[in-house]
N, C-alpha and C. Protein backbone atom coordinates (compact mmCIF):
# COMPACT_ATOMS: atom_id res chain seq x y z
N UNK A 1 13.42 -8.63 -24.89
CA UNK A 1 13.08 -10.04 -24.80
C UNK A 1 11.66 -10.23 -25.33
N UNK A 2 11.55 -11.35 -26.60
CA UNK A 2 10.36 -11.28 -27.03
C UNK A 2 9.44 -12.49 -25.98
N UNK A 3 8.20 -11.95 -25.55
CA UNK A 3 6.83 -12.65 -25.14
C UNK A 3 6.78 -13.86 -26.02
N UNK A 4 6.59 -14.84 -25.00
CA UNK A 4 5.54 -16.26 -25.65
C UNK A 4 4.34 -15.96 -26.18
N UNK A 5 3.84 -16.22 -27.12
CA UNK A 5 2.27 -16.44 -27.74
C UNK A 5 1.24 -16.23 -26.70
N UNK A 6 0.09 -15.79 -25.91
CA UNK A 6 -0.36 -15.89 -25.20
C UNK A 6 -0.37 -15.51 -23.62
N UNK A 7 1.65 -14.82 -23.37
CA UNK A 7 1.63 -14.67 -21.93
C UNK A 7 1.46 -13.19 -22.00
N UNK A 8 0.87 -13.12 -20.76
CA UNK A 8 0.37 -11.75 -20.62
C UNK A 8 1.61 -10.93 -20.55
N UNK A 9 1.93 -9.52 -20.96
CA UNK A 9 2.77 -8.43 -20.16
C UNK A 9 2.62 -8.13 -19.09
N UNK A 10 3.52 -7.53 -18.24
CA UNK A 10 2.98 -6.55 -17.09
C UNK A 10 1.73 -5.90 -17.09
N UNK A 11 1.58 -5.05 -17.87
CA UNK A 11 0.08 -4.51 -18.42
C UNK A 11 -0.99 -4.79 -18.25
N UNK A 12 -0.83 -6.01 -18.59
CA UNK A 12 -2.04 -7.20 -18.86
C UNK A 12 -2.41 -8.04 -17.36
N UNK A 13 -1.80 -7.95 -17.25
CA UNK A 13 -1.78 -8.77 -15.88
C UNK A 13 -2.82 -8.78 -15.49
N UNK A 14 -3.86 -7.62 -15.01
CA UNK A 14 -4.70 -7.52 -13.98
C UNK A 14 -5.74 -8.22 -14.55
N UNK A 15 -5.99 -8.15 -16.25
CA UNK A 15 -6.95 -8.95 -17.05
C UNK A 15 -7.14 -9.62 -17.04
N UNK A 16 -5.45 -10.59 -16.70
CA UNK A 16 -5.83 -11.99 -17.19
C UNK A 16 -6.01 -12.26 -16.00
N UNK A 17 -5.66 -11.76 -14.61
CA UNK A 17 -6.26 -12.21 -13.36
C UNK A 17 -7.57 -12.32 -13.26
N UNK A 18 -8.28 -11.00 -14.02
CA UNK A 18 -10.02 -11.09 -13.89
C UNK A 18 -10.50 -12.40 -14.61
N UNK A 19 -9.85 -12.38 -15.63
CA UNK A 19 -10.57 -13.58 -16.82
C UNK A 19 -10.57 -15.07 -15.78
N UNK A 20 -9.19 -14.97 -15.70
CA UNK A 20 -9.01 -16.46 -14.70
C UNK A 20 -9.86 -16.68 -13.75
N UNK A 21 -9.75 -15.63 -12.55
CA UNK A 21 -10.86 -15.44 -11.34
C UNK A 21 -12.56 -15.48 -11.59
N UNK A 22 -12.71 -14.92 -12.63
CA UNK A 22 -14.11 -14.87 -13.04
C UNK A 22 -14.20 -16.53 -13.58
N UNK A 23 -13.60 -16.73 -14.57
CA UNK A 23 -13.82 -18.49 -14.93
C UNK A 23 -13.96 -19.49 -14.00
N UNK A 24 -13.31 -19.18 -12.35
CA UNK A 24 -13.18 -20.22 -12.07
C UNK A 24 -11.96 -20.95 -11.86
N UNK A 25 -10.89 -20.44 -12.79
CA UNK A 25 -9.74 -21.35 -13.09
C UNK A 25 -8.63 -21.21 -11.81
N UNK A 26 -8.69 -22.14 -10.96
CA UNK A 26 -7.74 -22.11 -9.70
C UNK A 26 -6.16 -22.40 -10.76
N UNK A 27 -6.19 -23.22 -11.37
CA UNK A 27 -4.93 -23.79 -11.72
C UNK A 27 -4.73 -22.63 -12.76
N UNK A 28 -5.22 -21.99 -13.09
CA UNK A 28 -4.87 -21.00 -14.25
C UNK A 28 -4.34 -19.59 -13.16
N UNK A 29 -5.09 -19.37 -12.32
CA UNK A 29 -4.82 -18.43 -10.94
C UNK A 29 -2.99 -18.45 -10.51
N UNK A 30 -2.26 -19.98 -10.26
CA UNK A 30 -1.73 -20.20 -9.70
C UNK A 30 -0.66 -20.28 -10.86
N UNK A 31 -0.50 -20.52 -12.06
CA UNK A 31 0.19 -19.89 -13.20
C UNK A 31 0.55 -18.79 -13.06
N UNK A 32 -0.02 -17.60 -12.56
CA UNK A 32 0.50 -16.46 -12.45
C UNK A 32 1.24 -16.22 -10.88
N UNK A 33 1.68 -16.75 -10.49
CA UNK A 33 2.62 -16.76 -9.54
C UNK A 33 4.45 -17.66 -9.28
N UNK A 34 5.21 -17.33 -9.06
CA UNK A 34 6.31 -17.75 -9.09
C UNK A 34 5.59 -19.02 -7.43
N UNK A 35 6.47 -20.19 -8.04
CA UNK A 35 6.41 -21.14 -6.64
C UNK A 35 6.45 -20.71 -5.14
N UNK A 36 7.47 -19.77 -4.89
CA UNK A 36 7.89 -18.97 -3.75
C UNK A 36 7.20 -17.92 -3.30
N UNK A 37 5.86 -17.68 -4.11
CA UNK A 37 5.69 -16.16 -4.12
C UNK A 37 4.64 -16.17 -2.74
N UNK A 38 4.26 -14.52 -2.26
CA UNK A 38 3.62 -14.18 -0.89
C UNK A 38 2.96 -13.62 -1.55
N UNK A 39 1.09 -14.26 -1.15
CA UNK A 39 0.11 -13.90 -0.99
C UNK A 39 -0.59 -13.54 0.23
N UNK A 40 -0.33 -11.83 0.80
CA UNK A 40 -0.99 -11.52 1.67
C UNK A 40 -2.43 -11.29 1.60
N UNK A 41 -2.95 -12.35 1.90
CA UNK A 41 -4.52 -13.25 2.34
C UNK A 41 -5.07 -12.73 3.43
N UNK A 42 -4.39 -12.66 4.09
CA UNK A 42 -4.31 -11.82 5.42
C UNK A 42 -3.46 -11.37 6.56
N UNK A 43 -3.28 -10.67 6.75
CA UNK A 43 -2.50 -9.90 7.72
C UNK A 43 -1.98 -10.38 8.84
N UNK A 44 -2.63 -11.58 9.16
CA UNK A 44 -1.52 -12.57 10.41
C UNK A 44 -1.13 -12.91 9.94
N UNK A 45 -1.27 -13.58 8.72
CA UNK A 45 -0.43 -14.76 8.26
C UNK A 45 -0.76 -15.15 6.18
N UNK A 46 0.31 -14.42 5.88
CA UNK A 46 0.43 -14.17 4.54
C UNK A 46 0.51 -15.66 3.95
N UNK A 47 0.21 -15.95 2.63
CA UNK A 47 -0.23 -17.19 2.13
C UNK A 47 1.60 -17.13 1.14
N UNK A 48 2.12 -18.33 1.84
CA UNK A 48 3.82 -18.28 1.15
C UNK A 48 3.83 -19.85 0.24
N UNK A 49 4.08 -19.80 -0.67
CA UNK A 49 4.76 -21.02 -1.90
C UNK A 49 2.78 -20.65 -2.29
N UNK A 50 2.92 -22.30 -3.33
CA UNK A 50 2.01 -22.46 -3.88
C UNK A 50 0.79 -23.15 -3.53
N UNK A 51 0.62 -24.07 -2.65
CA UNK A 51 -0.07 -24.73 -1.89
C UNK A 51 -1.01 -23.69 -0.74
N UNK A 52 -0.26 -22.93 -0.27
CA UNK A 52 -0.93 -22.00 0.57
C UNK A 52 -1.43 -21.00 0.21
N UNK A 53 -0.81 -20.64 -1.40
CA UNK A 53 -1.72 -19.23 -2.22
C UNK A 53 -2.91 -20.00 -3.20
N UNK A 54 -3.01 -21.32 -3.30
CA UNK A 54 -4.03 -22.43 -3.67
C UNK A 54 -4.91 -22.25 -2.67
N UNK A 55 -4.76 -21.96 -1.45
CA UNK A 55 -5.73 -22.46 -0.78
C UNK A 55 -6.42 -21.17 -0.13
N UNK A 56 -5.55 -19.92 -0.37
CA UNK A 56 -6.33 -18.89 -0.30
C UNK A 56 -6.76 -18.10 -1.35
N UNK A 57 -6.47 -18.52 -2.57
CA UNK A 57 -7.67 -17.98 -3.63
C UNK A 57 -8.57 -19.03 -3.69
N UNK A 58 -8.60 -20.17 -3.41
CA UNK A 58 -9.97 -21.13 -2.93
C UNK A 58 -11.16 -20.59 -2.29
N UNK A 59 -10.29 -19.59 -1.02
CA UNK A 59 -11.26 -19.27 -0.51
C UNK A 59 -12.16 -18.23 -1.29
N UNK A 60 -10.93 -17.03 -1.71
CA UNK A 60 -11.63 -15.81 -2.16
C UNK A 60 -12.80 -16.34 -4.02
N UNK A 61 -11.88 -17.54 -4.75
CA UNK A 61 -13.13 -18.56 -5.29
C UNK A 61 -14.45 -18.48 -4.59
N UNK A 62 -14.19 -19.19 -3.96
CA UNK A 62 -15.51 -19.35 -2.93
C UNK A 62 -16.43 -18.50 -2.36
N UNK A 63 -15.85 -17.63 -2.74
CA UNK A 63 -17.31 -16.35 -2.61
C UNK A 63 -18.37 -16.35 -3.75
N UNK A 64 -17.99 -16.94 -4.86
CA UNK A 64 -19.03 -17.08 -5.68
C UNK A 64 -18.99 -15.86 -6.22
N UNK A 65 -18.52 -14.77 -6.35
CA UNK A 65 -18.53 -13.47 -6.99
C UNK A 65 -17.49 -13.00 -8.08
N UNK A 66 -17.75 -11.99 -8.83
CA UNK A 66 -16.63 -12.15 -9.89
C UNK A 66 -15.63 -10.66 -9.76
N UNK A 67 -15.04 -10.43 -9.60
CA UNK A 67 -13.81 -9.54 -9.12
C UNK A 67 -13.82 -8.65 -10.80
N UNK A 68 -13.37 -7.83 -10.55
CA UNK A 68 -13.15 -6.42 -11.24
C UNK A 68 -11.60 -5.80 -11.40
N UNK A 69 -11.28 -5.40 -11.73
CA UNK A 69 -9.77 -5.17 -11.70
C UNK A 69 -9.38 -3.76 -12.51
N UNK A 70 -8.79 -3.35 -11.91
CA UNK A 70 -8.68 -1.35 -12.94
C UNK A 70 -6.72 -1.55 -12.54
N UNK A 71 -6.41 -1.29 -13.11
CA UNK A 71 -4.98 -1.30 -13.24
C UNK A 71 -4.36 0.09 -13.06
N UNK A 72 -4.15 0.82 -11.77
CA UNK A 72 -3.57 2.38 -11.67
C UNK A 72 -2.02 2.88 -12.02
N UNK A 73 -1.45 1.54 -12.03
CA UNK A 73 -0.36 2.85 -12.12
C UNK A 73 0.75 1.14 -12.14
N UNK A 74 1.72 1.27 -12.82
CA UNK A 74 2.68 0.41 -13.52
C UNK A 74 4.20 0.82 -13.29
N UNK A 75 5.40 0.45 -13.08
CA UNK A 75 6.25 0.67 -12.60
C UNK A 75 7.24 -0.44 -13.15
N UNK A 76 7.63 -0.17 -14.01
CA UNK A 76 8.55 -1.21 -14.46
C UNK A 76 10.56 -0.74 -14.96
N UNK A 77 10.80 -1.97 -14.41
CA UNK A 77 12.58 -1.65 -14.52
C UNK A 77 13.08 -2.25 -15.74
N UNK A 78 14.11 -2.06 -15.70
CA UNK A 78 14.26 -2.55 -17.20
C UNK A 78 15.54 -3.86 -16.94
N UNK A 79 15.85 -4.13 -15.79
CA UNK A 79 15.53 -5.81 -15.80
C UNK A 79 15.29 -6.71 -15.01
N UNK A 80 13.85 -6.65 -15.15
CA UNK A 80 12.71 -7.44 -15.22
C UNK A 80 12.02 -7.47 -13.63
N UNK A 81 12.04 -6.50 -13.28
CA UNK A 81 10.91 -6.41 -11.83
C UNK A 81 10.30 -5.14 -12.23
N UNK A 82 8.68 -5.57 -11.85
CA UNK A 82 7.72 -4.43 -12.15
C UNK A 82 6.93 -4.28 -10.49
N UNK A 83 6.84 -3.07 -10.24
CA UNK A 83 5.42 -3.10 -8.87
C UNK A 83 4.35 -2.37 -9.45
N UNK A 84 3.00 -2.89 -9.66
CA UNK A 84 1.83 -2.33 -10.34
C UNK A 84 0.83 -2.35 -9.18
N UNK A 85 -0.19 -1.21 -9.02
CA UNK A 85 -0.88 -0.78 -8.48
C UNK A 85 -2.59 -1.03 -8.78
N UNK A 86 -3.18 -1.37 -7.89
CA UNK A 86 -4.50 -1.72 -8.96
C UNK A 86 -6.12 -1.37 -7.35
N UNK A 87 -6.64 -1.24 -8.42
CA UNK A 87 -8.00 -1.41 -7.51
C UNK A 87 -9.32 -2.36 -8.19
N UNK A 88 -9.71 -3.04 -6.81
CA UNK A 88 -10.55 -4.09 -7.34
C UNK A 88 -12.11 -4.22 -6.11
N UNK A 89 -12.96 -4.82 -7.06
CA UNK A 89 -13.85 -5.25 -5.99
C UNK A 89 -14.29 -6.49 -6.70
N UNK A 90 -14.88 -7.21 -5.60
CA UNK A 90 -15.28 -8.62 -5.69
C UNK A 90 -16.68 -8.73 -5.47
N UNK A 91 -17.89 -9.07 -6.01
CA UNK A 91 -19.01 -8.80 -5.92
C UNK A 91 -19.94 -9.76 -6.18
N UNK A 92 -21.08 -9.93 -6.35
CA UNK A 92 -22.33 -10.65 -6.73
C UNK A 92 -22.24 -12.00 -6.11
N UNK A 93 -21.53 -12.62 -5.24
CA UNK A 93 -21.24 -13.54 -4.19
C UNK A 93 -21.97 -13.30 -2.91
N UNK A 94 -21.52 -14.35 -2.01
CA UNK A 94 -21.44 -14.34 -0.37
C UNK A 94 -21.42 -12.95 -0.01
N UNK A 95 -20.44 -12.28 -0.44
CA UNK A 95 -19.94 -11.20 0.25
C UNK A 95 -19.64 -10.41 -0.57
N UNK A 96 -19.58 -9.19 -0.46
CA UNK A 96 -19.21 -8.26 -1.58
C UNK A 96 -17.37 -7.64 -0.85
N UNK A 97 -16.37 -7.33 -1.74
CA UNK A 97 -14.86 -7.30 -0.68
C UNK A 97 -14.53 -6.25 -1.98
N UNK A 98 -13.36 -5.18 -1.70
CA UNK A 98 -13.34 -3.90 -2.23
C UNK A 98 -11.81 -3.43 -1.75
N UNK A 99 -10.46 -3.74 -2.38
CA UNK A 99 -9.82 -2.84 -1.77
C UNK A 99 -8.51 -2.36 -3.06
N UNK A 100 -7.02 -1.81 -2.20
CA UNK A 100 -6.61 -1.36 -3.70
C UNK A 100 -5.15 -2.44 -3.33
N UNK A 101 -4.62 -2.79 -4.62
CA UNK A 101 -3.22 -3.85 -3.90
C UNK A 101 -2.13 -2.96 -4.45
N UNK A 102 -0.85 -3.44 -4.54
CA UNK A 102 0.08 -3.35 -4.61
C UNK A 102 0.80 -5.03 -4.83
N UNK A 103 1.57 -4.91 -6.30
CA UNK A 103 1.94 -6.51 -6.57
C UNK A 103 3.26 -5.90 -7.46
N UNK A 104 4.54 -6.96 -6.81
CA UNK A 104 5.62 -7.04 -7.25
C UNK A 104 5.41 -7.92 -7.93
N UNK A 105 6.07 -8.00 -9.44
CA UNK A 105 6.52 -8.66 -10.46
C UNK A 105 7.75 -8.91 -11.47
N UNK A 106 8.10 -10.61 -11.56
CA UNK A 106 9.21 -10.69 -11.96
C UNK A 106 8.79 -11.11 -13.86
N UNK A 107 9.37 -10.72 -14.32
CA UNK A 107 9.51 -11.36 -15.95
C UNK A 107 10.60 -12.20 -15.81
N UNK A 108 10.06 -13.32 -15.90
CA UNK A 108 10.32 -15.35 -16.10
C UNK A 108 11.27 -14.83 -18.03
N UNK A 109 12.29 -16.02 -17.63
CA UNK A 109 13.09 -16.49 -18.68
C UNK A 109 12.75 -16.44 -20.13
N UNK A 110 11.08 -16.97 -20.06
CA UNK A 110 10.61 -17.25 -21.30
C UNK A 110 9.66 -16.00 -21.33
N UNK A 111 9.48 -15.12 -20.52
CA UNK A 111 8.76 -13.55 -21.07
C UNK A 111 7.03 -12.89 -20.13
N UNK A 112 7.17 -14.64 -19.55
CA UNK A 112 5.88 -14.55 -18.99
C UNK A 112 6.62 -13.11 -17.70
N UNK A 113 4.89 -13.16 -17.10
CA UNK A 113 5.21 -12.01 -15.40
C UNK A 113 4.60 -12.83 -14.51
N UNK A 114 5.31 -13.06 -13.86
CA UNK A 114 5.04 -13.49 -12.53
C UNK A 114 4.50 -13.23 -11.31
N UNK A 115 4.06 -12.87 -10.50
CA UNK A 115 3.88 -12.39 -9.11
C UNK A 115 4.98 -13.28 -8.26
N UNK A 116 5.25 -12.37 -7.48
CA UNK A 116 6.38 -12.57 -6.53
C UNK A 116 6.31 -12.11 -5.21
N UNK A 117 5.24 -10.97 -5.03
CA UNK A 117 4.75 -10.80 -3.39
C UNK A 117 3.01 -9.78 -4.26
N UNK A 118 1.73 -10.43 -3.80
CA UNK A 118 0.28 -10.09 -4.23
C UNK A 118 -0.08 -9.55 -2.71
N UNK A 119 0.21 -7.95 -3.08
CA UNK A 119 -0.61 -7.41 -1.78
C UNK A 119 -1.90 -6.88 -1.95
N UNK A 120 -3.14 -7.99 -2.02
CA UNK A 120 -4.41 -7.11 -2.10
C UNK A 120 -5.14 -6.09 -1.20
N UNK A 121 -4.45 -5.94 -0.25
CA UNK A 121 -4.70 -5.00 0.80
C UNK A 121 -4.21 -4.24 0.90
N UNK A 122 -3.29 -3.13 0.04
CA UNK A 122 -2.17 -2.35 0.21
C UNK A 122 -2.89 -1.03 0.82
């Protein structure tokens, strides 16, 4: 299945998360997620659809710091769910935050990847 102009691969993913996160871009953030998808934000209570994973990368926004992203290890099926492994830290903000995730991913109709459950705490 050929890629749209511009959407990231699996691969890519973690990049275009940094680029987005570092810019600023909430609405560009929330592009990379399926409507339904689980953002564990935190551990009582995981951030579910889009409105609630809006409002917890707001927060992690809101540190004012720009996140880092190393991409370890990639796992992909051949149709169309990937789980990729990554380590990140978030820095020069409020707070400095540091850990490694684990993120399931679907490849969308038209080629894009999706997130479908973002575990930054894995």
């Amino acid at each position: 299945m050929a890629e749209p102009v511009n959407a990231p691969g699996v691969r890519d993913i973690h990049q275009k998360f940094e680029s987005l996160f570092n810019a600023g871009d909430l609405d560009g953030l929330l592009g990379l997620y399926e409507p339904n998808a689980i953002l564990n934000a935190s551990a009582e209570a995981p951030a579910r659809g889009t409105q609630a994973i809006r409002a917890a990368l707001q927060g992690f926004l809101g540190t004012g710091g720009k996140i880092s992203l190393k991409t370890i290890a990639v796992f992909e099926t051949s149709d169309g769910i990937a789980l990729i492994h990554g380590e990140w830290t978030v820095s020069g903000g409020s707070t400095d935050l540091a850990g490694k995730s684990a993120e399931v991913l679907r490849r969308q109709a038209d080629g894009r990847w999706l997130y479908v459950i973002d575990n930054p705490s894995a």
